[in-house]
C-alpha atoms as a PDB file:
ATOM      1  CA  UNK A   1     -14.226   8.989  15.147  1.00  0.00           C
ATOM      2  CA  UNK A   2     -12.260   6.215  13.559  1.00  0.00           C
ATOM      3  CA  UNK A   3      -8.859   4.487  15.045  1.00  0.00           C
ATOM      4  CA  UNK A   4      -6.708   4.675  12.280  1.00  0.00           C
ATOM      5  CA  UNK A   5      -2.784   4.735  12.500  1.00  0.00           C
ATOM      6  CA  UNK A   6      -0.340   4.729   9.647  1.00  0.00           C
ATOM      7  CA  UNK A   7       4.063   4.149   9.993  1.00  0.00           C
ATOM      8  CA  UNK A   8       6.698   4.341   7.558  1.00  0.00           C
ATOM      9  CA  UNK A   9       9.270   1.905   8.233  1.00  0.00           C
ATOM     10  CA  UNK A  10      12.723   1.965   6.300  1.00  0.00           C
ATOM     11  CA  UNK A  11      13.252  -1.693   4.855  1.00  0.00           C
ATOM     12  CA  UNK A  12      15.985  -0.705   1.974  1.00  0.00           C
ATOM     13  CA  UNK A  13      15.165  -0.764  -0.590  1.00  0.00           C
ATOM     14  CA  UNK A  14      11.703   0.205   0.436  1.00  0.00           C
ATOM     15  CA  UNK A  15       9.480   1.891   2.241  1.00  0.00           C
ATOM     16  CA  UNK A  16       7.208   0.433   3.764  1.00  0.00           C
ATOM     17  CA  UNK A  17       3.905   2.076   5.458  1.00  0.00           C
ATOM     18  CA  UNK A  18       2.081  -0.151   7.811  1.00  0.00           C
ATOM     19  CA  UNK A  19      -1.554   0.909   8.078  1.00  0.00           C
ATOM     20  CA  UNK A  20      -3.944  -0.019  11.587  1.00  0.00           C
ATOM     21  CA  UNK A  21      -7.447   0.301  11.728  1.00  0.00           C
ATOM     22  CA  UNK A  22     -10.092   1.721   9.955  1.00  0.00           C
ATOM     23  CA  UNK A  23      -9.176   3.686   6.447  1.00  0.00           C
ATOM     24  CA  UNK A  24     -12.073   5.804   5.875  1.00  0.00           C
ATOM     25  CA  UNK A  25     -13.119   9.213   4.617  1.00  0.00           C
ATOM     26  CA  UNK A  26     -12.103  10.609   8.027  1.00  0.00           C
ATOM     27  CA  UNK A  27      -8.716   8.738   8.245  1.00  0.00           C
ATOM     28  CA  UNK A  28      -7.549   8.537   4.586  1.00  0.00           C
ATOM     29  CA  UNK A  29      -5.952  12.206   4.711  1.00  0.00           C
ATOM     30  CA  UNK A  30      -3.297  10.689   7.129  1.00  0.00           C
ATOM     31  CA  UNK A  31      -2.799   7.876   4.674  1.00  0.00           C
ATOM     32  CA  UNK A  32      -2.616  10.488   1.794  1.00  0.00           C
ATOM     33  CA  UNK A  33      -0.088  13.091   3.510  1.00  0.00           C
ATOM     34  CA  UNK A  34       2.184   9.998   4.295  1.00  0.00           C
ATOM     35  CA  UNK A  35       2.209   8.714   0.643  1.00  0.00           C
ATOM     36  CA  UNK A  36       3.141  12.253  -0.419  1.00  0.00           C
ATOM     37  CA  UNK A  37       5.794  12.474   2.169  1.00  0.00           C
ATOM     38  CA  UNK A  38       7.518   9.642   0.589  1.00  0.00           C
ATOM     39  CA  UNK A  39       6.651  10.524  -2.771  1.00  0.00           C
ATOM     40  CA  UNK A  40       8.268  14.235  -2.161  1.00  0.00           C
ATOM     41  CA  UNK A  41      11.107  12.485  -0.743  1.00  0.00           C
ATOM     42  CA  UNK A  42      11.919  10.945  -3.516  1.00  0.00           C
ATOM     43  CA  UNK A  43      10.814   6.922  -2.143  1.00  0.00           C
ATOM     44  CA  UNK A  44       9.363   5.049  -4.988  1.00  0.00           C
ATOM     45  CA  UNK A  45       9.657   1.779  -4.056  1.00  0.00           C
ATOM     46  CA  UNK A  46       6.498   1.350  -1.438  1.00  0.00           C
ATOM     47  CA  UNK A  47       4.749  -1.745   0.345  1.00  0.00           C
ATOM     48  CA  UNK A  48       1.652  -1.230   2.290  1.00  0.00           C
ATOM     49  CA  UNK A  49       1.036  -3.310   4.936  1.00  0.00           C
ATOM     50  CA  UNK A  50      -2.320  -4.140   5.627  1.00  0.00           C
ATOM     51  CA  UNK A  51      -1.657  -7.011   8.129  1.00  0.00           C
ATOM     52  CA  UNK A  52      -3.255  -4.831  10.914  1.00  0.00           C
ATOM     53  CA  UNK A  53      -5.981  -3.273   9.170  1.00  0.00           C
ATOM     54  CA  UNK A  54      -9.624  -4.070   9.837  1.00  0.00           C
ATOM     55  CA  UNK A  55     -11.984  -2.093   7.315  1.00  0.00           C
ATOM     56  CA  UNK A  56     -11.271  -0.063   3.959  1.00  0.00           C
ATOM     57  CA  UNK A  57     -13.691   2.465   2.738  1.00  0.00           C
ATOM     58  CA  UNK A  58     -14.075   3.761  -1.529  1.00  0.00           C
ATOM     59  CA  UNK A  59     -12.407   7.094   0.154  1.00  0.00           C
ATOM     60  CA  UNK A  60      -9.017   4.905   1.568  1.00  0.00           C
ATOM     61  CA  UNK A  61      -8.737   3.109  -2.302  1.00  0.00           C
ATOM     62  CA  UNK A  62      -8.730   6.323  -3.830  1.00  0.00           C
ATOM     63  CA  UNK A  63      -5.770   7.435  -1.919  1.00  0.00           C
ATOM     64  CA  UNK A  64      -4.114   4.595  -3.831  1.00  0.00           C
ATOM     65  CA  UNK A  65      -4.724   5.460  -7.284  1.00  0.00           C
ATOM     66  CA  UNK A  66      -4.272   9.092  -6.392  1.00  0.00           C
ATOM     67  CA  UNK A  67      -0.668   8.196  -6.218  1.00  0.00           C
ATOM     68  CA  UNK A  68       0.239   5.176  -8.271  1.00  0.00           C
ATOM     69  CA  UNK A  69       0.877   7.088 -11.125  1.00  0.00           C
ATOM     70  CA  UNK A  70       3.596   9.605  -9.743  1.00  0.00           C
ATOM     71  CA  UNK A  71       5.470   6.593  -8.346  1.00  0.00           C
ATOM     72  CA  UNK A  72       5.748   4.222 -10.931  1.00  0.00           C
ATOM     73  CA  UNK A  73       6.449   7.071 -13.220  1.00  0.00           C
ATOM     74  CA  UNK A  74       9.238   7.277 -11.475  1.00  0.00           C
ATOM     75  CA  UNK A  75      10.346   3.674 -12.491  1.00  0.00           C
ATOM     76  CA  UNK A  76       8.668   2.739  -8.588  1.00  0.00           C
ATOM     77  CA  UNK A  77       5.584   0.886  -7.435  1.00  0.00           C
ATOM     78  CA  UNK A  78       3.325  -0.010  -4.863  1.00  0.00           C
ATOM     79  CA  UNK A  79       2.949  -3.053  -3.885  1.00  0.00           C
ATOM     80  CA  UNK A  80       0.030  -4.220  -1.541  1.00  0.00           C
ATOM     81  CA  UNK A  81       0.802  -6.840   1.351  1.00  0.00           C
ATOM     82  CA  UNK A  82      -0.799  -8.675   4.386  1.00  0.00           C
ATOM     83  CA  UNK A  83      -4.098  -7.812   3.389  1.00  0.00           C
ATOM     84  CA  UNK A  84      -7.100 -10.131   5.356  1.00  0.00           C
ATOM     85  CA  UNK A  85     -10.035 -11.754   3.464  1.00  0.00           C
ATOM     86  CA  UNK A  86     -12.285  -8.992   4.191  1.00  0.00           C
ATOM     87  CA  UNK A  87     -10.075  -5.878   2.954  1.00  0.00           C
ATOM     88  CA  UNK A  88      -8.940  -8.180  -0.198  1.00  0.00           C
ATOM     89  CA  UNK A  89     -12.220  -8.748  -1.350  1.00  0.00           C
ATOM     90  CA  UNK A  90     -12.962  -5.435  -1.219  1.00  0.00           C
ATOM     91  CA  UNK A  91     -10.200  -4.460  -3.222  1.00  0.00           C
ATOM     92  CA  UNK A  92     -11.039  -7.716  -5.921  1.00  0.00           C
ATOM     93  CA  UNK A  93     -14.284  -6.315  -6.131  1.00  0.00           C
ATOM     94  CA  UNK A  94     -12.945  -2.756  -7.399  1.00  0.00           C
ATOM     95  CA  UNK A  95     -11.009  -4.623 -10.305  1.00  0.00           C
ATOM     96  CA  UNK A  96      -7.835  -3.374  -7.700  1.00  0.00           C
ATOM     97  CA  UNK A  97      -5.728  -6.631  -8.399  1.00  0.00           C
ATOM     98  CA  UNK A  98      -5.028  -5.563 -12.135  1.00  0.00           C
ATOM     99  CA  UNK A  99      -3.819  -2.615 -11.311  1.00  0.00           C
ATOM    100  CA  UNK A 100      -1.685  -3.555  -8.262  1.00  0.00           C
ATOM    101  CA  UNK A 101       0.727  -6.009  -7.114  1.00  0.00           C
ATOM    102  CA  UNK A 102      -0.886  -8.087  -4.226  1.00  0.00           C
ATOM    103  CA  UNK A 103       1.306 -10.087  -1.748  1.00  0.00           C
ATOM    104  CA  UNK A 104       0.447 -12.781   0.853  1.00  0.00           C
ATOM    105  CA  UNK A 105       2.991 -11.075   3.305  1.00  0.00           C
ATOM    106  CA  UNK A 106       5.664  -7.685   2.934  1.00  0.00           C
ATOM    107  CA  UNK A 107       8.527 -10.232   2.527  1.00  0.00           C
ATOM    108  CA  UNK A 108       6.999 -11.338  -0.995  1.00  0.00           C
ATOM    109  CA  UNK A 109       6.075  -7.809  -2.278  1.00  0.00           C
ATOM    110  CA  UNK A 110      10.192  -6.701  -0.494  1.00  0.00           C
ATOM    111  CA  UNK A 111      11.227 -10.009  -2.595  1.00  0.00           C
ATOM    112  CA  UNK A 112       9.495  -8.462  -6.017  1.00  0.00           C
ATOM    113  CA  UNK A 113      11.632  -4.662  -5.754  1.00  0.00           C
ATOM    114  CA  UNK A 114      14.987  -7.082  -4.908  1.00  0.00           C
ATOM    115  CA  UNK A 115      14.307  -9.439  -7.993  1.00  0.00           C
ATOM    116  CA  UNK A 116      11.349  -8.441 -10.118  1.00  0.00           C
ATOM    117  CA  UNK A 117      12.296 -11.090 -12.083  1.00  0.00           C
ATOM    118  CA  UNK A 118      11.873 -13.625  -9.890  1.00  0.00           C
ATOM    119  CA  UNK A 119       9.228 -16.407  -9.089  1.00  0.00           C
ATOM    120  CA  UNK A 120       7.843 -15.673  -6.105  1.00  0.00           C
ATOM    121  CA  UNK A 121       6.392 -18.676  -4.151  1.00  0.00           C
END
């Protein structure tokens, strides 16, 4: 069995979900019933952090776009953060970083809900 862990952590005005291990076809049900938590909560404004996560399967991305449209329908987002070389590429190589937001760390992405305007450095 996979180690996979997944938090929500309040960081106004997001939420952020912090994700650990390995997101696979056995794991991404925990990652899907958390985005829906916060989704039937009403929290549109969402940063995954990937900082501590080590492998990403096809199953764990499709948890992603399973949801993206709900929330920004909402006038929200996702915005992806902390991700290492390895998880990255395999999002690049999905055509992921059109659709998404991608940060170097959750300060940027928290920066982009607080001024969406903004440059971000």
């Amino acid at each position: 069995m996979s180690q996979f862990t997944v938090a929500i952590r309040d960081n106004p005005p997001t939420q952020v979900v912090d994700l650990n291990g390995y997101l696979d076809a056995h794991t991404a049900p925990q990652l899907e019933q958390t985005l829906q938590r916060l989704v039937s909560d009403q929290n549109y404004n969402i940063i995954v952090n990937f900082r501590d996560l080590t492998y990403i399967s096809s199953a764990g991305l499709g948890v992603f776009m399973a949801f993206i449209e709900d929330v920004r329908g909402n006038q929200g987002d996702i915005k992806l953060a902390g991700m290492s070389p390895k998880v990255y590429n395999v999002f690049d190589l999905l055509g992921f970083p059109m659709l998404y937001e991608i940060y170097d760390d959750e300060h940027q992405a928290r920066q982009r809900f607080i001024e969406p305007n903004e440059t971000i450095g």
